[in-house]
Each structure stands twice: as structure tokens, then as C-alpha cells.
Protein backbone atom coordinates (compact mmCIF):
# COMPACT_ATOMS: atom_id res chain seq x y z
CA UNK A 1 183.20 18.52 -78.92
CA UNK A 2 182.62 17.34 -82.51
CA UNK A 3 178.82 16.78 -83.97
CA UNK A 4 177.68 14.87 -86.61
CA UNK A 5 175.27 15.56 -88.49
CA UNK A 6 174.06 12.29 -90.03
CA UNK A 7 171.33 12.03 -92.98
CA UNK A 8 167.98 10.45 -91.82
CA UNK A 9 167.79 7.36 -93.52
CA UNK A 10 164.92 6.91 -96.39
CA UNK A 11 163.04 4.38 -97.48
CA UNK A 12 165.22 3.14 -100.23
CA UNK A 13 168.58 2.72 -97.65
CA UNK A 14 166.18 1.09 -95.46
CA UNK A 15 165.87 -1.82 -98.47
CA UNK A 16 168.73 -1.62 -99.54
CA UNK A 17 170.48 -2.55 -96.47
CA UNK A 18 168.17 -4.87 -95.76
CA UNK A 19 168.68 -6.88 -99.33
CA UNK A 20 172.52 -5.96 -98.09
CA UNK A 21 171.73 -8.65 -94.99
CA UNK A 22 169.81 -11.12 -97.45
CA UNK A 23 172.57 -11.04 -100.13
CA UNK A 24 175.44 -11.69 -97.54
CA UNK A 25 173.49 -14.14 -95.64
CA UNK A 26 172.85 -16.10 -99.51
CA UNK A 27 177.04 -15.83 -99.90
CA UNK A 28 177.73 -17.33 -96.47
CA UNK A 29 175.22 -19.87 -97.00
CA UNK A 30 176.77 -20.40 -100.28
CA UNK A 31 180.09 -21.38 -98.88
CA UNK A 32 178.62 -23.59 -96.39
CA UNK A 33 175.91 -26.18 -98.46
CA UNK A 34 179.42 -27.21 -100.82
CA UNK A 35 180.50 -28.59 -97.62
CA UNK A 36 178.02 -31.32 -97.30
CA UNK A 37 177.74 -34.29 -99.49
CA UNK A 38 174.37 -34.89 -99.91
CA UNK A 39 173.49 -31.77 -100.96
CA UNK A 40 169.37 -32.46 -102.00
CA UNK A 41 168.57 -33.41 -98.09
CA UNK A 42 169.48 -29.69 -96.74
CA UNK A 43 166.60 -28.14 -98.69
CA UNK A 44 164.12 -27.19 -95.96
CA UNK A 45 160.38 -28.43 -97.13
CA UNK A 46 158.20 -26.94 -94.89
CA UNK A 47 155.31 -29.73 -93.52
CA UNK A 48 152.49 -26.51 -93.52
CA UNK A 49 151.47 -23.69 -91.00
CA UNK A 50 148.90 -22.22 -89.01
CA UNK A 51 147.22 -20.60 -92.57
CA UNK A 52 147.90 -23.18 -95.24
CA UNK A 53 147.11 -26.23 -92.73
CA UNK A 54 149.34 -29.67 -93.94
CA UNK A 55 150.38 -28.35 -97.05
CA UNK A 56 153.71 -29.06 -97.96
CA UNK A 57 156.13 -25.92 -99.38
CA UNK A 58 159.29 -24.78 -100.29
CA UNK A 59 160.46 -21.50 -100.14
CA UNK A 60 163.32 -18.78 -101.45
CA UNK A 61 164.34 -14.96 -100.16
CA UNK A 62 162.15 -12.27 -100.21
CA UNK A 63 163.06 -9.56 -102.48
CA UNK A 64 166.27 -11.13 -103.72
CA UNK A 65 164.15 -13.82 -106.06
CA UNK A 66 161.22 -11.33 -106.67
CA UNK A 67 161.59 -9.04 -109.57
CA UNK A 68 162.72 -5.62 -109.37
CA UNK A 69 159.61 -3.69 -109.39
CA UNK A 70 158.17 -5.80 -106.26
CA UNK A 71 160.66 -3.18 -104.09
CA UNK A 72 158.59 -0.56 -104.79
CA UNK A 73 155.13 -1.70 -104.01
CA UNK A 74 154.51 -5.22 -102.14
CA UNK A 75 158.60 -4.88 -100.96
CA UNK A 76 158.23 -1.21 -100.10
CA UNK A 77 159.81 -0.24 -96.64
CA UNK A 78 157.53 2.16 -94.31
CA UNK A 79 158.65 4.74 -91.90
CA UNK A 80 161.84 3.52 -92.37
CA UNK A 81 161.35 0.03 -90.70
CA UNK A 82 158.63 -1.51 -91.50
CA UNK A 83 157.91 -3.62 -94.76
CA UNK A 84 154.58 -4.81 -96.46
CA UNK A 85 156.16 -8.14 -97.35
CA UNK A 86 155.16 -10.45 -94.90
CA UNK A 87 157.86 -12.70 -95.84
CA UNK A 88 160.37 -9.70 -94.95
CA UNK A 89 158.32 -9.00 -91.75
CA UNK A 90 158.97 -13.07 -91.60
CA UNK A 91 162.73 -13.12 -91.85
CA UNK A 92 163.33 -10.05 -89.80
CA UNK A 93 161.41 -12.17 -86.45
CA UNK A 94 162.93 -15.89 -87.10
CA UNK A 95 166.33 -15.98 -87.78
CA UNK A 96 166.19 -19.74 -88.44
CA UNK A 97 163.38 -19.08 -91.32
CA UNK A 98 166.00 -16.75 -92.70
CA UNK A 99 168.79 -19.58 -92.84
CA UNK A 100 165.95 -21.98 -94.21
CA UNK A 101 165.18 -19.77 -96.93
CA UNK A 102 168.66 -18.50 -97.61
CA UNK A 103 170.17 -21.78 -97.72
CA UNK A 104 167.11 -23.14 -100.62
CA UNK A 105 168.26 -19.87 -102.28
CA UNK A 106 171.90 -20.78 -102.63
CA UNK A 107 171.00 -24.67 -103.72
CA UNK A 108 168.13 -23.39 -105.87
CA UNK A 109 170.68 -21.49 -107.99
CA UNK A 110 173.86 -23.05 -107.78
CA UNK A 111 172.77 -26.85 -107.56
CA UNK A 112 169.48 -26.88 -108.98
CA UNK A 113 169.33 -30.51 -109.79
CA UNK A 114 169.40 -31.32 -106.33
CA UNK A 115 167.62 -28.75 -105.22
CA UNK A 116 164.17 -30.40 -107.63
CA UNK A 117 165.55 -33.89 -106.92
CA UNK A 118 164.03 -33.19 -102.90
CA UNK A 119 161.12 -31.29 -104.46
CA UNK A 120 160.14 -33.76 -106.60
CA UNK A 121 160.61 -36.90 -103.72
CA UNK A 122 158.89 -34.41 -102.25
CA UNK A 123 155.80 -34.25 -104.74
CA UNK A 124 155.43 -37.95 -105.27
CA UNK A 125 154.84 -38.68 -101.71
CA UNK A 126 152.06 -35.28 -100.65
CA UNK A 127 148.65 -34.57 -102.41
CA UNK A 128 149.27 -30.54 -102.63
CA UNK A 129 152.53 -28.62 -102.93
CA UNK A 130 152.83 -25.42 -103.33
CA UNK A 131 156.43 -23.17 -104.35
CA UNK A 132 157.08 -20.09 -102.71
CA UNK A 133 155.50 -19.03 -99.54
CA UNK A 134 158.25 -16.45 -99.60
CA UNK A 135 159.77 -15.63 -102.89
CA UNK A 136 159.58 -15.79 -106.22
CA UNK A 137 160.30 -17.64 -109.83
CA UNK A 138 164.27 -16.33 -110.01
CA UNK A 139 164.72 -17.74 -113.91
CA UNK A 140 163.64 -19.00 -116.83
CA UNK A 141 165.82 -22.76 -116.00
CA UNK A 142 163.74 -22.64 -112.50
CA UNK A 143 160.22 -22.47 -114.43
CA UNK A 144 161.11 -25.25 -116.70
CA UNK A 145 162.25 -27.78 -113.75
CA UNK A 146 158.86 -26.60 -112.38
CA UNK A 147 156.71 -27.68 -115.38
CA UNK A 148 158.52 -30.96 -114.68
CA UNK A 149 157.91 -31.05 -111.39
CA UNK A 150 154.28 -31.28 -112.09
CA UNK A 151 154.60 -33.29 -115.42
CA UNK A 152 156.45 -36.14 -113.30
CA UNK A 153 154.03 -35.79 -110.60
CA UNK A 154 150.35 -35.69 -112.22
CA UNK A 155 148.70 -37.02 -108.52
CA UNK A 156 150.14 -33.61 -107.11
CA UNK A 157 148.55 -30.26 -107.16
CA UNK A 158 151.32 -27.68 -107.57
CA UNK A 159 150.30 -24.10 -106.44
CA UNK A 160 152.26 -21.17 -107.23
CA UNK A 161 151.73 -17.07 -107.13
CA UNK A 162 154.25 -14.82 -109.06
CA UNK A 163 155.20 -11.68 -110.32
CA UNK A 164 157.49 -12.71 -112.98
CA UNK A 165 154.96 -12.48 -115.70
CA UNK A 166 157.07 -12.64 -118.07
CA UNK A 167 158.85 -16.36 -117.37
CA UNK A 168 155.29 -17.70 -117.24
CA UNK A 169 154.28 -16.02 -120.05
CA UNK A 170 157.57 -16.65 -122.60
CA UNK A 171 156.71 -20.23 -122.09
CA UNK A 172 153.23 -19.90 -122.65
CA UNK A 173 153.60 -18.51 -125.80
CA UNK A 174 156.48 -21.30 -126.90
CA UNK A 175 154.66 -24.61 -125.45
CA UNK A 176 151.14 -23.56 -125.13
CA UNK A 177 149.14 -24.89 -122.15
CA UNK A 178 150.50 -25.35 -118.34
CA UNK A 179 150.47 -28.72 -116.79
CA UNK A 180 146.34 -29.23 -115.66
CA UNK A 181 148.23 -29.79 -111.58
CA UNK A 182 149.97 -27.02 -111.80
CA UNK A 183 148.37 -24.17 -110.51
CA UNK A 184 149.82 -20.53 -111.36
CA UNK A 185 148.27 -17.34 -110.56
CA UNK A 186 149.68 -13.88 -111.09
CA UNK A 187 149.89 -12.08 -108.25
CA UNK A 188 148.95 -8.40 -107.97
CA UNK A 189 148.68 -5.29 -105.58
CA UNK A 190 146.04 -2.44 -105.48
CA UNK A 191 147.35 -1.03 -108.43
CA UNK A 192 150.65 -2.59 -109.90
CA UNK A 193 150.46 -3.61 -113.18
CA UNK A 194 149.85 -7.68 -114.72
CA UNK A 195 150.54 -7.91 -117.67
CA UNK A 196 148.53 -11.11 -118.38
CA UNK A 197 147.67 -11.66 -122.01
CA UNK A 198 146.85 -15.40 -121.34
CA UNK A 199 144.37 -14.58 -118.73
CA UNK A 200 145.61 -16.76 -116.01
CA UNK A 201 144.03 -16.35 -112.75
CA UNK A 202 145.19 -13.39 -110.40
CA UNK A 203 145.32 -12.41 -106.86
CA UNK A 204 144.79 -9.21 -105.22
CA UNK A 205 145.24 -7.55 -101.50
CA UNK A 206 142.30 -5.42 -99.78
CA UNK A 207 142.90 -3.79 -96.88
CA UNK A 208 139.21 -2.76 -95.95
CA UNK A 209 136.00 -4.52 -97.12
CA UNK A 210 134.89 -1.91 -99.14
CA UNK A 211 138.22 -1.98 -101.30
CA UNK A 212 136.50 -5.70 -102.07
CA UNK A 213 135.31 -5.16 -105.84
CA UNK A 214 132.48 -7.00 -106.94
CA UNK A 215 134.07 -10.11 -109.36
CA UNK A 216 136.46 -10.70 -106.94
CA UNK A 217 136.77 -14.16 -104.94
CA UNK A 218 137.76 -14.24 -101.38
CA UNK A 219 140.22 -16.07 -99.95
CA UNK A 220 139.19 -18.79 -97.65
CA UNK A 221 141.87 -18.64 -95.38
CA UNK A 222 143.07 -22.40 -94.83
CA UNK A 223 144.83 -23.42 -98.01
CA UNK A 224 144.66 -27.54 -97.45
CA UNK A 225 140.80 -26.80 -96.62
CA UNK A 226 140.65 -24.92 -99.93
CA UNK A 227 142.75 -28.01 -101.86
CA UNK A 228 140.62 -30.61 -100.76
CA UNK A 229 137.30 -28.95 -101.42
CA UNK A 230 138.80 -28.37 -105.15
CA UNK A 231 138.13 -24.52 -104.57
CA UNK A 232 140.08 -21.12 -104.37
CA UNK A 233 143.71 -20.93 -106.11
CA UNK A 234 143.79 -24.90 -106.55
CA UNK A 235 140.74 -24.38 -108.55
CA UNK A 236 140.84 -20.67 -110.15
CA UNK A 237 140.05 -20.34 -113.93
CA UNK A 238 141.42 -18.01 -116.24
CA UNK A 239 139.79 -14.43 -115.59
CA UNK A 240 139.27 -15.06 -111.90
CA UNK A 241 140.89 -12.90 -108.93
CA UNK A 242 141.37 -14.04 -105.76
CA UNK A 243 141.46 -11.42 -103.20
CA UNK A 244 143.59 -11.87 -100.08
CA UNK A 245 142.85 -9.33 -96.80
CA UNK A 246 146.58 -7.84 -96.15
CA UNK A 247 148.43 -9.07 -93.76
């Protein structure tokens, strides 16, 4: 009788088959949104949940759209299984979530016009938006359709949290100021590296009180409660970091 003696799996196969799923999942999906004619009405806005209350959102892949280094820290797999992403943690539980955000993927990148032309319908008829409550900026093209999102639509408040610095920043330092409704904070966690020379705002994770340093704000929990008080991320000024307890 023949044994095999497979490899354990680490960490890193762990990922990587899972960004294996995503990618195949994007390609299907892909195929499928050239079928349909009206291409701008199958991106999923989500109405709000539980934790952001009636704030409307749109959202992309985990770890496909978020840069490279995210795999290592807030993307990092555990015991072989588990991931800290709660957008991974997310996708692996609801498959339909998973479509939802694979199929914005696909449009995002291959038909962004109509991908923003629902976004911005979107925008014009909701007080608060916010991109991304899984994913991230993918491009440089993305970023600028998003500084017209919120130029088109000055009665909206745009939120958005990213790790790619460096989009945010290369347009910083070729047009000066954001848009004053759109909201952008960097994200960070424990100890991965911002690079942040325009000082926007910031977010951090804790995952016990006394990891809570001193200058930090808290988050309040209920993002529409935050909006319409004009406090938290809709209201963060350069220097400030919002801390989030991890979830």
C-alpha cells in the first residue's frame, strides 16, 4: 500500500490559494457582466449594515485590489485558515458578498465608466458614501474618477481608508488639496509603515485597551451616527488617528 507524504501547507499557500479562488471567481465574473446590456445597474451599492448604520457603499476584493504588502500584515493567513482581514473572513462565510464584490471588481476595471456612472447616481441622491468596505484604491485612473465623484457631488460626504499611499499621495503632490467632501484616511496596522508626508488623517487597530496610545481617537462604532454628528473619519484633520478595536 502506497503513502504519501504530503507537505503541511504554510501560511503563504494558504493565501495564495485563496487569491487563486478570488482571481478565478474575478475571470468568470468577467465573462459574465459583457453579457448584459446595461452594464452600470449590476454594480452592487450596498444600502449600509449593522456597523455603519444607512450609509451607502460600494465595495471591491479583498487582497486582489489591496497592495502587495497588505498580504503580509492586515491579509496575513493564521494557522493556516484563518485571516485578519475581515473582508476575507467576509467572503469566505457569504458566497453572494463574494459575487457582489467580484462582479464590482470586474466592472471597476474593465468598464469603469459605468462602473462611476452608478456611483455617482449613486452620490447625488445619499448624504454619506463611503468606497471600499472591502478593498482597496486598484489605480491611479480609479483615484481620479474618485476626485470626481466628489467634485460632481459637493452635498455628499465621500469616506475612504487606503493603503495605497502612494496614488493619494502622487496626486497630492500634482493638484494640491483633496476635494473638502472627500474624506481619505490612511489606514495602518500596529506597526506597518505610512508613509504620509501630507499628514492626512490615519487609522489604527488595538487589540487590548492598553495597546490604546494616548493621541489616539476612538472609533465610535456606528459610522452614519458618526456622519451626522460631523465627528470621527467624516471629520478627522490632518495629524489625527483613529483607532479601530480589531475585529
Amino acid at each position: 500500500m502506497k503513502t504519501t507524504n504530503k507537505k503541511p501547507l504554510t501560511e503563504k499557500d494558504v493565501r495564495n490559494k485563496f487569491i487563486k479562488v478570488l482571481t478565478e471567481k474575478l475571470v468568470m465574473i468577467k465573462l459574465l457582466f459583457k453579457l448584459h446590456k446595461n452594464i452600470s445597474k449590476q454594480v452592487s451599492i450596498s444600502n449600509g449594515n449593522m456597523k455603519m448604520g444607512a450609509v451607502a457603499s460600494v465595495s471591491l476584493l479583498p487582497l486582489v485590489t489591496c497592495p502587495a504588502a497588505c498580504r503580509e500584515t492586515c491579509g496575513k493567513f493564521h494557522n493556516n485558515k484563518t485571516c485578519e482581514c475581515y473582508a476575507v473572513k467576509l467572503a469566505n462565510l457569504r458566497p453572494t458578498v463574494l459575487d457582489a464584490w467580484a462582479r464590482n471588481t470586474a466592472i471597476a476595471l474593465n468598464n469603469p465608466d459605468a462602473y462611476f456612472k452608478r456611483i455617482n447616481e449613486t452620490c447625488k441622491t445619499v448624504r454619506f458614501f463611503r468606497f471600499h468596505v472591502s478593498g482597496d484604491i486598484p489605480n491611479k485612473d480609479y483615484f481620479r474618477r474618485m476626485i470626481k465623484t466628489a467634485r460632481d457631488n459637493p452635498n455628499c460626504e465621500i469616506l475612504a481608508f487606503t493603503k495605497n499611499y502612494k496614488v493619494v499621495n502622487d496626486w497630492i503632490d500634482k493638484n494640491g488639496k483633496l476635494p473638502e467632501n472627500l474624506h481619505i484616511l490612511f489606514s495602518g496596522w500596529e506597526n506597518y509603515p505610512i508613509d504620509n508626508p501630507h499628514n492626512l488623517p490615519t487609522t489604527n487597530i488595538y487589540r487590548k485597551e492598553q495597546d490604546i496610545k494616548d493621541d489616539w481617537k476612538l472609533c465610535g462604532g456606528n459610522c452614519l451616527n458618526c456622519a451626522c454628528r460631523g465627528v470621527g473619519c467624516w471629520q478627522a484633520q490632518n495629524g489625527d488617528t483613529i483607532a479601530f478595536k480589531k475585529h
